[in-house]
C-alpha atoms as a PDB file:
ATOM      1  CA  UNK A   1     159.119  40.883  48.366  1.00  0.00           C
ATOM      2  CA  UNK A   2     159.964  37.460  46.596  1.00  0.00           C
ATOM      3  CA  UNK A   3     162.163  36.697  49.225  1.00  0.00           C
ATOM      4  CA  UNK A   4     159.631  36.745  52.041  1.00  0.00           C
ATOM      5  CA  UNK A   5     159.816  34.154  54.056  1.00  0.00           C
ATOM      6  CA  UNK A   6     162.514  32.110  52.353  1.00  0.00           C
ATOM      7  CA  UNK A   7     165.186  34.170  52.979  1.00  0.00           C
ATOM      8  CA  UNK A   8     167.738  31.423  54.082  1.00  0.00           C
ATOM      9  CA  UNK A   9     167.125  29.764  51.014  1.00  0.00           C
ATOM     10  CA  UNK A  10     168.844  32.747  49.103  1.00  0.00           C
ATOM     11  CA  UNK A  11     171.773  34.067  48.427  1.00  0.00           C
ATOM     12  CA  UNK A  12     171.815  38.144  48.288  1.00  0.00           C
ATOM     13  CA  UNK A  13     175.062  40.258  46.754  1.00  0.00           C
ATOM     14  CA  UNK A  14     175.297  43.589  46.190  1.00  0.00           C
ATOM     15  CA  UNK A  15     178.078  46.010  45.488  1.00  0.00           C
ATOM     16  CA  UNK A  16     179.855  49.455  46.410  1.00  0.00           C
ATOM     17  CA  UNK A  17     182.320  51.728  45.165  1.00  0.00           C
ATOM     18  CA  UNK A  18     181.276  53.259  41.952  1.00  0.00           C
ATOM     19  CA  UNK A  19     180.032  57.147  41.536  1.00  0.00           C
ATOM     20  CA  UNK A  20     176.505  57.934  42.677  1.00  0.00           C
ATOM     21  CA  UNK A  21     176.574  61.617  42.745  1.00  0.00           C
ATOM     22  CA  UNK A  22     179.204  64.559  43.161  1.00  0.00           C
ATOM     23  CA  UNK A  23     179.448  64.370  46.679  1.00  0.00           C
ATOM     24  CA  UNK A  24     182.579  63.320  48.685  1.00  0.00           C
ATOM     25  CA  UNK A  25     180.730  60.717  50.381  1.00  0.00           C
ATOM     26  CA  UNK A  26     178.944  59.652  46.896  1.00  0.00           C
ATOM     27  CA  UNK A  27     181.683  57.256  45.818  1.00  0.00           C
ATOM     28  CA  UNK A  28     184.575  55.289  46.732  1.00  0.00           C
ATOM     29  CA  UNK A  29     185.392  52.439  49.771  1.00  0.00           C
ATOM     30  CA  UNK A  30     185.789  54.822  52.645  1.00  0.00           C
ATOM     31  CA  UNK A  31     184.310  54.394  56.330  1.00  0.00           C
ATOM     32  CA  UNK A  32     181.614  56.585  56.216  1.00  0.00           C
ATOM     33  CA  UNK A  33     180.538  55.370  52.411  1.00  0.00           C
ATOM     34  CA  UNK A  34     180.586  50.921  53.598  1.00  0.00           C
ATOM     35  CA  UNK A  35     178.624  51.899  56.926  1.00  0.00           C
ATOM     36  CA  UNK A  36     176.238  54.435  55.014  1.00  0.00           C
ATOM     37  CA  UNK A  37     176.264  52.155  51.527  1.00  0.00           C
ATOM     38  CA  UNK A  38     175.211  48.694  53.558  1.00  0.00           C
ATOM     39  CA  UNK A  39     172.557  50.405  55.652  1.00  0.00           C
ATOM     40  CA  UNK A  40     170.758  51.859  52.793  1.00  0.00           C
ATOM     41  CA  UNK A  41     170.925  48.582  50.950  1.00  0.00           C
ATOM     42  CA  UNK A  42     169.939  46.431  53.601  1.00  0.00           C
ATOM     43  CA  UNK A  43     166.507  49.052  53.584  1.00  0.00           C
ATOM     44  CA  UNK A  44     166.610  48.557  49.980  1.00  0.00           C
ATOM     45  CA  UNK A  45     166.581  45.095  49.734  1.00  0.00           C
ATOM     46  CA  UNK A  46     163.977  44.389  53.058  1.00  0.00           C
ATOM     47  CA  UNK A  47     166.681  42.076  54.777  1.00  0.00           C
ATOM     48  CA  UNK A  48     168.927  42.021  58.081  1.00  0.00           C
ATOM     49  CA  UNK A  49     171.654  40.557  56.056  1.00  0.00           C
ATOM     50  CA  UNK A  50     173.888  40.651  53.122  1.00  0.00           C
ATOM     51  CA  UNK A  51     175.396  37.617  52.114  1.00  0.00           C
ATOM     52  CA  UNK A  52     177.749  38.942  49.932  1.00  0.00           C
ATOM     53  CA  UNK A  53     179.056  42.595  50.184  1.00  0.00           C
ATOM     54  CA  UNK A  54     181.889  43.419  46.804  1.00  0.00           C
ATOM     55  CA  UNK A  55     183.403  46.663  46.235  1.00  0.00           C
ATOM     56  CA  UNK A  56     182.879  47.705  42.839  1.00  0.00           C
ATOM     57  CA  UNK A  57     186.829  48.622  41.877  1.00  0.00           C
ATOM     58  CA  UNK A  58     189.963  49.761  43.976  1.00  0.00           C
ATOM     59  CA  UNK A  59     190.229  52.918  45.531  1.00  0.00           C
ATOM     60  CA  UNK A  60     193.512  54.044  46.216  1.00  0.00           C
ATOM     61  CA  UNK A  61     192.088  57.011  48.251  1.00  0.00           C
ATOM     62  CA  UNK A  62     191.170  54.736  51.389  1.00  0.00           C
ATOM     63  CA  UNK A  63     194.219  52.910  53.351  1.00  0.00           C
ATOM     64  CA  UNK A  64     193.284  49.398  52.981  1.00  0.00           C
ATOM     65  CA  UNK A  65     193.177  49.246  56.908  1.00  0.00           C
ATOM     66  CA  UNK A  66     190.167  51.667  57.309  1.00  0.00           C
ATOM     67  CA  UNK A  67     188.591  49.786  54.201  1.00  0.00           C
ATOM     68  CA  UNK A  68     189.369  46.081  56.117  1.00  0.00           C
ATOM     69  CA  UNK A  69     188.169  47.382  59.530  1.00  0.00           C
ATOM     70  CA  UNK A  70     185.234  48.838  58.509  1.00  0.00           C
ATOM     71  CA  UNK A  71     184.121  45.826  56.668  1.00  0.00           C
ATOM     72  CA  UNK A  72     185.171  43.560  60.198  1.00  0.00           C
ATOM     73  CA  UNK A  73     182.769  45.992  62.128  1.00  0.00           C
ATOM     74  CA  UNK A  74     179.591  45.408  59.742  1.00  0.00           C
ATOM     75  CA  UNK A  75     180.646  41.940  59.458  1.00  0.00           C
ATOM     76  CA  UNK A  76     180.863  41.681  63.736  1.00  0.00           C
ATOM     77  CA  UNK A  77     177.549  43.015  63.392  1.00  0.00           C
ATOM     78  CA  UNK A  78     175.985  41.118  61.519  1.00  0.00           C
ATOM     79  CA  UNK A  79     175.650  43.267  58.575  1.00  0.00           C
ATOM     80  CA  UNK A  80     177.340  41.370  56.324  1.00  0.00           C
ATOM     81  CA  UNK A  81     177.957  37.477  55.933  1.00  0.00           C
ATOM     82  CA  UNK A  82     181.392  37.357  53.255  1.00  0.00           C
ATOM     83  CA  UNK A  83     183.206  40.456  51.917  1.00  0.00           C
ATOM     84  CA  UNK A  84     184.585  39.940  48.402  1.00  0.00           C
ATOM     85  CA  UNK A  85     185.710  42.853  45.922  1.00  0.00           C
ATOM     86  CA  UNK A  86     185.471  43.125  41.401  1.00  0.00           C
ATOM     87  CA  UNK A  87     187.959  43.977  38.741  1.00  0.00           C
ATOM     88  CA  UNK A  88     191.005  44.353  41.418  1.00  0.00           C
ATOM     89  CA  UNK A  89     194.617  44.485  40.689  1.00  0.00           C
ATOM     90  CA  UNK A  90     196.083  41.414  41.468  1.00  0.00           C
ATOM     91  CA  UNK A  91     198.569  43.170  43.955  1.00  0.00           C
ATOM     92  CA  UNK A  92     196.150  44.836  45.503  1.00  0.00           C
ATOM     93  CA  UNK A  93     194.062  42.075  46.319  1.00  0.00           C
ATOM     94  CA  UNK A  94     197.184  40.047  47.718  1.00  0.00           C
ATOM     95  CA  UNK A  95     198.018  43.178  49.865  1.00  0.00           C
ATOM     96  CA  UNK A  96     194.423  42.916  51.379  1.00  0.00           C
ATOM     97  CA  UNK A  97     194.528  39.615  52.151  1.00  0.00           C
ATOM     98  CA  UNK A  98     198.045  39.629  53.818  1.00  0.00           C
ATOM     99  CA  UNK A  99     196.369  42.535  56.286  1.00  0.00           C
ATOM    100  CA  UNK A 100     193.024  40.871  56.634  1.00  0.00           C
ATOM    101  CA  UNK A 101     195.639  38.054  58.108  1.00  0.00           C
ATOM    102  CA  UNK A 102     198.022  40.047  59.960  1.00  0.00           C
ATOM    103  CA  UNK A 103     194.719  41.779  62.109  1.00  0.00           C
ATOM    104  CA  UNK A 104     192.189  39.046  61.791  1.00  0.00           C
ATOM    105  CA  UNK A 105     189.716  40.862  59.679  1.00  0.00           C
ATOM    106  CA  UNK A 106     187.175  39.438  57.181  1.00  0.00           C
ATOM    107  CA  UNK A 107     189.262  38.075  53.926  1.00  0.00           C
ATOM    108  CA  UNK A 108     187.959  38.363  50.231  1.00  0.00           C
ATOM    109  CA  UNK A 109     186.514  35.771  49.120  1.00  0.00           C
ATOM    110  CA  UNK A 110     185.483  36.230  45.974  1.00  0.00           C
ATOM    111  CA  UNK A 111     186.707  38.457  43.216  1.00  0.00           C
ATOM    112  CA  UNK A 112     184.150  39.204  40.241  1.00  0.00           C
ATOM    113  CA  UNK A 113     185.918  39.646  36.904  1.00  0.00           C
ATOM    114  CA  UNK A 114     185.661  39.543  33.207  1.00  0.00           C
ATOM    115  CA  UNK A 115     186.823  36.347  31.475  1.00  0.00           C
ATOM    116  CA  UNK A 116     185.711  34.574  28.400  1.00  0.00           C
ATOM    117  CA  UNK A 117     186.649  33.003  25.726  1.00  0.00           C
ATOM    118  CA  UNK A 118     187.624  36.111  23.567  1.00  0.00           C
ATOM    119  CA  UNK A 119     189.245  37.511  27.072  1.00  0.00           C
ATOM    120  CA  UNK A 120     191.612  35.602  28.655  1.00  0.00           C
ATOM    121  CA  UNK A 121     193.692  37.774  30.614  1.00  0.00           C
ATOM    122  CA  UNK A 122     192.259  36.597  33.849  1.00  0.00           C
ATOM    123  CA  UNK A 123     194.360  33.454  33.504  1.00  0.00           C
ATOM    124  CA  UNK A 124     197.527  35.119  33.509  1.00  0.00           C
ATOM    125  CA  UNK A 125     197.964  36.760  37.288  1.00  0.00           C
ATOM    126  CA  UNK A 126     194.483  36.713  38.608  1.00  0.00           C
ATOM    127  CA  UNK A 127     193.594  32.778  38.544  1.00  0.00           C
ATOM    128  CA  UNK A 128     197.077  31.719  40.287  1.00  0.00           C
ATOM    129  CA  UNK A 129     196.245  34.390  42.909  1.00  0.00           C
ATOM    130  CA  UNK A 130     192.537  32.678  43.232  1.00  0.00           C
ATOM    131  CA  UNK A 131     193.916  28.858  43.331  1.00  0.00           C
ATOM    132  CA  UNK A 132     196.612  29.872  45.983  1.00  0.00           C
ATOM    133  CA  UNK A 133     194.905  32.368  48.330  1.00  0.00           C
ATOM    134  CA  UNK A 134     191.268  30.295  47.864  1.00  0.00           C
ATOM    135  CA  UNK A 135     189.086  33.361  46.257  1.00  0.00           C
ATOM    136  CA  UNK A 136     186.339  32.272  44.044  1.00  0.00           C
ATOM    137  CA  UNK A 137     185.739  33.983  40.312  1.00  0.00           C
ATOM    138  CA  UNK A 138     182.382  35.181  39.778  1.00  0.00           C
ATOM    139  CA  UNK A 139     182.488  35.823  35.999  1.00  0.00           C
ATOM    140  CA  UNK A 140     181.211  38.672  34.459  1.00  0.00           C
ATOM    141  CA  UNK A 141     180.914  39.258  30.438  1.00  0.00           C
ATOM    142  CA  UNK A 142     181.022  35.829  30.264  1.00  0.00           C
ATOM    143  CA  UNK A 143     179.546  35.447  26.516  1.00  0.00           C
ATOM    144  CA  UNK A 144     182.681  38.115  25.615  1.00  0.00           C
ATOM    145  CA  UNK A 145     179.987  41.752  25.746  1.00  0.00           C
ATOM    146  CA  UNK A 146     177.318  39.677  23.873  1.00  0.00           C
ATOM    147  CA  UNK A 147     179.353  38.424  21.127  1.00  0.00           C
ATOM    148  CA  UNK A 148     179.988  34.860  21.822  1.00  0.00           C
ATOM    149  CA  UNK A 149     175.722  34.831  21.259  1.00  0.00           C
ATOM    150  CA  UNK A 150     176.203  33.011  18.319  1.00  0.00           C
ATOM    151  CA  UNK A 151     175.067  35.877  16.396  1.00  0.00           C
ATOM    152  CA  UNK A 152     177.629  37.311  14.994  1.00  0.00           C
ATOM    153  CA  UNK A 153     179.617  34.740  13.058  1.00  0.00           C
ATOM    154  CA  UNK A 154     182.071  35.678   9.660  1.00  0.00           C
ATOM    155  CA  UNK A 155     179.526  36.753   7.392  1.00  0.00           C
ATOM    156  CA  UNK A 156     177.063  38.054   9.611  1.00  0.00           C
ATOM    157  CA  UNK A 157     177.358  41.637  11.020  1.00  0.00           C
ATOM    158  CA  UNK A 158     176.160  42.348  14.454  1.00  0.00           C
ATOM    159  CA  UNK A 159     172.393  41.944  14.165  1.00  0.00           C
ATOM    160  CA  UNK A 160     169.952  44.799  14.522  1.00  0.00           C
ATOM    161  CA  UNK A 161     169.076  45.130  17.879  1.00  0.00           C
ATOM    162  CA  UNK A 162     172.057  44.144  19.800  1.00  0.00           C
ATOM    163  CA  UNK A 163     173.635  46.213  22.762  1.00  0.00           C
ATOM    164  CA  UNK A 164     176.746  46.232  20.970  1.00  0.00           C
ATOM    165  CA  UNK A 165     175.488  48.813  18.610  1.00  0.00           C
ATOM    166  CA  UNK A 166     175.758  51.484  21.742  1.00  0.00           C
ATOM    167  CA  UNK A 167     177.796  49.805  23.868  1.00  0.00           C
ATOM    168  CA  UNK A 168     180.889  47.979  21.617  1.00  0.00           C
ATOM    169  CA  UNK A 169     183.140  51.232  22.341  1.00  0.00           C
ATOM    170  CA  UNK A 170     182.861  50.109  26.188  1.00  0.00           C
ATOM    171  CA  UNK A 171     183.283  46.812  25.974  1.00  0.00           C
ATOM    172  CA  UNK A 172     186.798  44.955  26.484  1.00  0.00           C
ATOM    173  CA  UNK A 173     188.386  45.157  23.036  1.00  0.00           C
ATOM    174  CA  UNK A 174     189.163  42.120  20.826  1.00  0.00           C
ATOM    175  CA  UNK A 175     190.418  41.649  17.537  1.00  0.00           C
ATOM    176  CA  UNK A 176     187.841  40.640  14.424  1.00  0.00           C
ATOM    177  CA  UNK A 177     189.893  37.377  13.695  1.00  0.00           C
ATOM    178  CA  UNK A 178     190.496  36.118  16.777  1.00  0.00           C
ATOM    179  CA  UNK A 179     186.862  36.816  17.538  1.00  0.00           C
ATOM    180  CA  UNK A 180     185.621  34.577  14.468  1.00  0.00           C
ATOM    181  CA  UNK A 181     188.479  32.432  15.295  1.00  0.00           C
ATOM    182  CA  UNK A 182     186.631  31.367  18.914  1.00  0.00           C
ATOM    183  CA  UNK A 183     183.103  31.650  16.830  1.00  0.00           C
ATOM    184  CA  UNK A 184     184.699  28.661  14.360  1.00  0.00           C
ATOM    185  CA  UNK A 185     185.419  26.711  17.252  1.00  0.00           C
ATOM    186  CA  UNK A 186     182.474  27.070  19.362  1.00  0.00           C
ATOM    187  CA  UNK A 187     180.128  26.420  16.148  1.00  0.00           C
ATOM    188  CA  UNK A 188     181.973  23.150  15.292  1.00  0.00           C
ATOM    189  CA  UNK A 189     181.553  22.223  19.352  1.00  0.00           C
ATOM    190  CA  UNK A 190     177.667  23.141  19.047  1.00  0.00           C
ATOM    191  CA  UNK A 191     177.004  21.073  16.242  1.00  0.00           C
ATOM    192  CA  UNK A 192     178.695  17.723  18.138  1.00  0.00           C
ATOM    193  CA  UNK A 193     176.645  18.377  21.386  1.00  0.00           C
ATOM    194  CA  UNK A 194     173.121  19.682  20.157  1.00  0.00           C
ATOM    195  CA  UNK A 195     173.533  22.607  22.407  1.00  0.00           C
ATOM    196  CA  UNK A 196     173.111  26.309  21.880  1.00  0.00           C
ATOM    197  CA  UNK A 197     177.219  28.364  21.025  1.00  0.00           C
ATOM    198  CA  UNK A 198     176.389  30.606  24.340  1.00  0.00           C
ATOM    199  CA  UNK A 199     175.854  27.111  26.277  1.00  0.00           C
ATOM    200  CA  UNK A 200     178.628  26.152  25.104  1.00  0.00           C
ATOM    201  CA  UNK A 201     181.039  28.916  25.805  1.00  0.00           C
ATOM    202  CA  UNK A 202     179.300  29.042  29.179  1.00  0.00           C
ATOM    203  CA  UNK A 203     180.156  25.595  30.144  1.00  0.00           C
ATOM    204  CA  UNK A 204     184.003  25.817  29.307  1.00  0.00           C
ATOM    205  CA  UNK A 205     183.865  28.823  31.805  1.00  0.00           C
ATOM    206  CA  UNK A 206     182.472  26.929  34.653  1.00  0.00           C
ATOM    207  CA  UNK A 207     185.065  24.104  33.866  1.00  0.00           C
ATOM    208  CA  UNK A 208     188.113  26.562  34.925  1.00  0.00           C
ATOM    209  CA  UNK A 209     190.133  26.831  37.767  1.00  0.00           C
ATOM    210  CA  UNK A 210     188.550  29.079  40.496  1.00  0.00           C
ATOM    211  CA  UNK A 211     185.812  29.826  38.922  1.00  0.00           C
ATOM    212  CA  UNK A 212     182.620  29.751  41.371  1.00  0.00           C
ATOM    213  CA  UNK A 213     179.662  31.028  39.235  1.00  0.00           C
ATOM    214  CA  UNK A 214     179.017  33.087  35.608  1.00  0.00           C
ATOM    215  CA  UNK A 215     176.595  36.408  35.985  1.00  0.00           C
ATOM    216  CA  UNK A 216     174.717  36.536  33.008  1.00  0.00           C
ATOM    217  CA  UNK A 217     172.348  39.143  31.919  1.00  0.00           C
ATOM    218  CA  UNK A 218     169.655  37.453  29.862  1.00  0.00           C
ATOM    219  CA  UNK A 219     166.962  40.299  28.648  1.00  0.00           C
ATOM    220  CA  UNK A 220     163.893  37.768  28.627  1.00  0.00           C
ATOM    221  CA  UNK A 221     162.690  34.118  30.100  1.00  0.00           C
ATOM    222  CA  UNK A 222     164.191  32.658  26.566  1.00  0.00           C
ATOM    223  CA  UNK A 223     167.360  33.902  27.176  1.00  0.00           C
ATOM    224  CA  UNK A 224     167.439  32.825  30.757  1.00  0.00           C
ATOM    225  CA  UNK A 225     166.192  29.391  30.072  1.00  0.00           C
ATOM    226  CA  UNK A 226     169.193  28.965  27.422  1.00  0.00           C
ATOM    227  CA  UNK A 227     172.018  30.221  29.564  1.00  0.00           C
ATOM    228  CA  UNK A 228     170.506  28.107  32.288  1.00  0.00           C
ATOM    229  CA  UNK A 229     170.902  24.717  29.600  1.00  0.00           C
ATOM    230  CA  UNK A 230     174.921  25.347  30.081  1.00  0.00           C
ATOM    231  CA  UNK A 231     174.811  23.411  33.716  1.00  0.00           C
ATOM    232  CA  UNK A 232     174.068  20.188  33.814  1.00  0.00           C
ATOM    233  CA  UNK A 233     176.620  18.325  31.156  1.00  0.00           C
ATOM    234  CA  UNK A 234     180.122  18.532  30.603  1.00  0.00           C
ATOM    235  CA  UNK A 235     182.355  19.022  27.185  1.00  0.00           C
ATOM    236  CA  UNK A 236     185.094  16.316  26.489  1.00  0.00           C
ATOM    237  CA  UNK A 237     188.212  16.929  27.031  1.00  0.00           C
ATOM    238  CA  UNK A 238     189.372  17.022  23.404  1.00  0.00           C
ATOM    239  CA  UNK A 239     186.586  19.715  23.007  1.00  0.00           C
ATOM    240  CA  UNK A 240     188.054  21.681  25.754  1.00  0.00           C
ATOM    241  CA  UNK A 241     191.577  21.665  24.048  1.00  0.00           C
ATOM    242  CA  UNK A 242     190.277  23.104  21.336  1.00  0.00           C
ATOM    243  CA  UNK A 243     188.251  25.738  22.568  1.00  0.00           C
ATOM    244  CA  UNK A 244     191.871  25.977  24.677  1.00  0.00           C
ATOM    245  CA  UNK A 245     193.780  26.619  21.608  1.00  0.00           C
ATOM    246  CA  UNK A 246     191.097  28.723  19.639  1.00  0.00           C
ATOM    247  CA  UNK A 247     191.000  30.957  22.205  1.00  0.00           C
ATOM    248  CA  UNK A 248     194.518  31.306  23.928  1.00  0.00           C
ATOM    249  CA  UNK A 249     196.988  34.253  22.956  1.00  0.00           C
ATOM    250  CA  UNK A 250     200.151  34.723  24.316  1.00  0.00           C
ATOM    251  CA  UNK A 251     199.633  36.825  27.580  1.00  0.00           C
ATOM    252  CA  UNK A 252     201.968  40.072  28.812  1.00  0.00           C
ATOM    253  CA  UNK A 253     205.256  40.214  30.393  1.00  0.00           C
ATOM    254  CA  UNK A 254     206.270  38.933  32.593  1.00  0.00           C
ATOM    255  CA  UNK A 255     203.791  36.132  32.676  1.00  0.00           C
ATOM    256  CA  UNK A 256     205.348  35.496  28.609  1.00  0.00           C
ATOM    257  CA  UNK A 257     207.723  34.325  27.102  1.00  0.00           C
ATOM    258  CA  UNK A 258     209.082  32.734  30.046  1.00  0.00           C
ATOM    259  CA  UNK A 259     206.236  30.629  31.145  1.00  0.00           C
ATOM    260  CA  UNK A 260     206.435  28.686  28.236  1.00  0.00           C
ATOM    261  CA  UNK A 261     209.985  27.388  28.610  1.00  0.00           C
ATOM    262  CA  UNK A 262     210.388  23.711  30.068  1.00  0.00           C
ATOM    263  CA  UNK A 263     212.038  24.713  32.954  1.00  0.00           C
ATOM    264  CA  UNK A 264     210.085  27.514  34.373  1.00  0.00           C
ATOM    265  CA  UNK A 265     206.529  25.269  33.379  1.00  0.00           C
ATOM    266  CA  UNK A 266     208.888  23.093  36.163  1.00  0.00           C
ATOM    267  CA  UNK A 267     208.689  25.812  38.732  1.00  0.00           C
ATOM    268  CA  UNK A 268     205.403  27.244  37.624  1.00  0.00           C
ATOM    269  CA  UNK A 269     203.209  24.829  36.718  1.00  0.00           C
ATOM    270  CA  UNK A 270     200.039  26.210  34.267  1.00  0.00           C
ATOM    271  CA  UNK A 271     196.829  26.043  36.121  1.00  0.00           C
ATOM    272  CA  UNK A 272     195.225  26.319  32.485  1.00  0.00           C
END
């Protein structure tokens, strides 16, 4: 394996949760699935240890103390360094945290989400959560599904070849003009700095509050060595502002209108 004999000098994350067959122990959080999930891994990946165990999405079929215990128990082992979960409710993660206090038990740590430039919504429930409660973001999508590539641009259709040509009807939604809107933005920003519009957009992400790390999923050594050229520098201020304002819209109730207002930015102060 690649990680023979350097294993400490790795970091190893893998997930559980999601369908893998028809059986009643083939998906979901619930005892049986973590112990049976993280042993098979563990065989999988040639190691004693995971250092980074996330459930793939909530399952409201498993009381969140059998979930929390379990994960305590492989963690006690030695099974598991951190626990951290992806694409949770924002209550639901508080609620796990307030038990994984009341008992003791392993707390998330890190929460793996979508957010982007052409998907904000992270900001709105899920970043205060993060800043106050200490849970790092681990960013997936982070170039928007592909389309913050710098690709697609107003008068250029998706090119031939893209994933979005199968996969657009599963990606998060986002309107055209707000889309090109972000693409203006990032463009201008590209031309300033010399760098590449995904290098861009990547570095505003690692800028934000909470935000630990990006997962990106580059198809070739090219790709990787690009998306690797977003570390390493920082945008200005001014061009952060305007990536800010290219890219915000108005999030839902009740985190709008009322967060804009003097005195509840008072009480509430805008992490963004």
């Amino acid at each position: 394996m690649a990680i023979n004999r350097r294993r400490d000098q790795v970091l190893i994350s893998t997930k559980l949760g999601l369908p893998t067959g028809d059986g009643p122990n083939d998906w979901g959080v619930s005892r049986d699935r973590l112990i049976g999930g993280v042993e098979a891994a563990l065989r999988r990946l040639g190691t004693d240890y995971i250092d980074l165990l996330q459930l793939h999405a909530f399952d409201a079929s498993t009381p969140v103390e059998e979930l929390l215990a379990t994960l305590d128990q492989l963690v006690r082992a030695g099974k598991l360094r951190h626990v951290g979960v992806s694409n949770y409710p924002g209550w639901q993660l508080m609620k796990a945290l307030a038990v994984a206090d009341r008992h003791g038990w392993p707390r998330f740590v890190a929460h793996q989400v979508y957010y982007s430039l052409i998907g904000r919504a992270y900001e709105a429930d899920l970043m205060p959560l993060a800043a106050d409660q200490g849970v790092g973001a681990l960013v997936w999508g982070p170039l928007g599904w592909g389309r913050l590539t710098g690709k697609i641009r107003r008068s250029s259709p998706i090119p031939e070849g893209s994933r979005l040509h199968q996969t657009a009807a599963f990606a998060p939604p986002v309107e055209e003009e707000h889309l090109y809107r972000v693409v203006d933005a990032l463009n201008e920003i590209a031309a300033e700095t010399g760098k590449t519009v995904p290098q861009v957009a990547l570095n505003w992400l690692l800028q934000r509050p909470t935000v630990s790390s990006v997962i990106i999923g580059a198809r070739n050594e090219e790709q990787l060595r690009q998306n690797l050229g977003a570390v390493g520098w920082s945008l200005t201020a001014d061009q952060v502002a305007r990536l800010d304002r290219a890219s915000y819209q108005m999030p839902a109730y009740p985190h709008a209108p009322y967060h804009q207002q003097a005195g509840f930015a008072r009480l509430n102060p805008p992490l963004v």
